[in-house]
Protein backbone atom coordinates (compact mmCIF):
# COMPACT_ATOMS: atom_id res chain seq x y z
CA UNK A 1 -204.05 -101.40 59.62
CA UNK A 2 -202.74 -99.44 62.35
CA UNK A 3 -199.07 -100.81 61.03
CA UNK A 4 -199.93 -98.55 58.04
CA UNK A 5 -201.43 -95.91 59.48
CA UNK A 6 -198.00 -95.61 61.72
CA UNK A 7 -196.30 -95.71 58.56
CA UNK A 8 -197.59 -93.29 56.58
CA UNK A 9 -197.30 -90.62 59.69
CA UNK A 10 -193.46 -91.23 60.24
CA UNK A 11 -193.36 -91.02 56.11
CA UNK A 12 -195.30 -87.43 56.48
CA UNK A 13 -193.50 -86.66 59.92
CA UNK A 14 -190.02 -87.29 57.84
CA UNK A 15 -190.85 -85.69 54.97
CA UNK A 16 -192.35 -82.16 57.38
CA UNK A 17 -188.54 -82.63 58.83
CA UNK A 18 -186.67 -82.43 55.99
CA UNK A 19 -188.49 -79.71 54.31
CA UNK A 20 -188.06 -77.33 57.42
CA UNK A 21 -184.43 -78.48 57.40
CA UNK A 22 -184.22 -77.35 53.64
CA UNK A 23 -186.32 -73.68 54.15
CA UNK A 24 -183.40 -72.35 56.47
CA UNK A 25 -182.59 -69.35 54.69
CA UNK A 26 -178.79 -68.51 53.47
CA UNK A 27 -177.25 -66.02 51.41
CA UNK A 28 -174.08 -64.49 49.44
CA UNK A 29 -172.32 -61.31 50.51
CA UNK A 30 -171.14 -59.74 47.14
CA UNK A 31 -169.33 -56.53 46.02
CA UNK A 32 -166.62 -54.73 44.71
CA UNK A 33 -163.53 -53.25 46.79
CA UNK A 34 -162.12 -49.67 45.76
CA UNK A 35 -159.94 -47.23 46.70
CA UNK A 36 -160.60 -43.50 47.36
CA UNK A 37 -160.73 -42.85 44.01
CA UNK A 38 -163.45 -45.68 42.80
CA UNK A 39 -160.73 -47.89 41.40
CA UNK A 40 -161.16 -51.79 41.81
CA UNK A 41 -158.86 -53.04 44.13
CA UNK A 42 -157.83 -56.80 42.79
CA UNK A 43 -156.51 -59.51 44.37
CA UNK A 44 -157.92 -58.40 48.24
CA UNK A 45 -158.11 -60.53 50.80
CA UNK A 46 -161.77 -60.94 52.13
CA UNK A 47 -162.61 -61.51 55.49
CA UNK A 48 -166.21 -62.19 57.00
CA UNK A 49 -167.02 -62.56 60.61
CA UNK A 50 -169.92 -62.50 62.96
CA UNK A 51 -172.02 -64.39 65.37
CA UNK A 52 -173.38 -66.76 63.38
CA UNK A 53 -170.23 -68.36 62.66
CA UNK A 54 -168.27 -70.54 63.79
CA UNK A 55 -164.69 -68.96 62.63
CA UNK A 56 -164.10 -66.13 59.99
CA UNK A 57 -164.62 -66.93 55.96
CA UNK A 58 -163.45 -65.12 52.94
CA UNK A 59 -162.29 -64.69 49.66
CA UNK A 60 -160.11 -63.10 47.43
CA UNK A 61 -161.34 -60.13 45.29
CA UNK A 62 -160.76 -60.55 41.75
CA UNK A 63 -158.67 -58.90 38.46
CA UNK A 64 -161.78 -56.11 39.15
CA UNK A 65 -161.98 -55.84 42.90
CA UNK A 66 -164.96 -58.35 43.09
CA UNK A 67 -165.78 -60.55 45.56
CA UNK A 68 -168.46 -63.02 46.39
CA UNK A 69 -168.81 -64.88 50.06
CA UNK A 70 -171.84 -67.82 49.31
CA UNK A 71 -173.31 -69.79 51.80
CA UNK A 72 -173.94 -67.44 54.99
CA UNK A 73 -176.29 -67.80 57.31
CA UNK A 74 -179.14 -64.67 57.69
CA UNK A 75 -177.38 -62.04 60.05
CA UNK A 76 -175.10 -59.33 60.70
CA UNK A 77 -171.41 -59.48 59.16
CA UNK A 78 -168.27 -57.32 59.75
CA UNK A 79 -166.13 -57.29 56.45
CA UNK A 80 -162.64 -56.67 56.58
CA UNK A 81 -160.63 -56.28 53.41
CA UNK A 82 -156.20 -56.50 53.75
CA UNK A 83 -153.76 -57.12 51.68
C-alpha cells in the first residue's frame, strides 16, 4: 500500500512539474518598419536584444515592411532595424 501511495505522489508531483514548466509565459514581437513618410520598408534586417537572452535574434521584414520575432521570453527588448 504505501508502494502505491508513493506512486501516485511522484505521478501528481511529475505531473505539478511539468505543468509549471509549460505556464512560463512567451511571446511574439510584431510590426511593420517605415520610413519618414509611412512607407513599408521591405526586406529589413531585424534585430532583438535584451537581458533575457542569451545572444541577439531577428528577422527579416517582408515585401510590406513586416516583421514577426516568436518565441521571446516576457521582458524588455531593444529593436534595431539595418539594412
Amino acid at each position: 500500500m504505501q508502494r502505491l501511495t508513493l506512486l501516485i505522489f511522484l505521478l501528481l508531483a511529475s505531473t505539478l512539474v511539468a505543468a509549471t514548466t509549460w505556464a512560463q509565459s512567451t511571446g511574439t514581437l510584431t510590426g511593420i518598419v517605415r520610413d519618414r513618410g509611412g512607407n513599408p520598408l521591405p526586406e529589413t534586417n531585424i534585430k532583438v536584444s535584451g537581458s533575457q537572452l542569451t545572444s541577439p535574434t531577428g528577422t527579416v521584414a517582408d515585401g510590406d515592411g513586416r516583421y514577426s520575432v516568436p518565441s521571446l521570453p516576457s521582458g524588455r527588448y531593444t529593436v534595431t532595424a539595418s539594412f
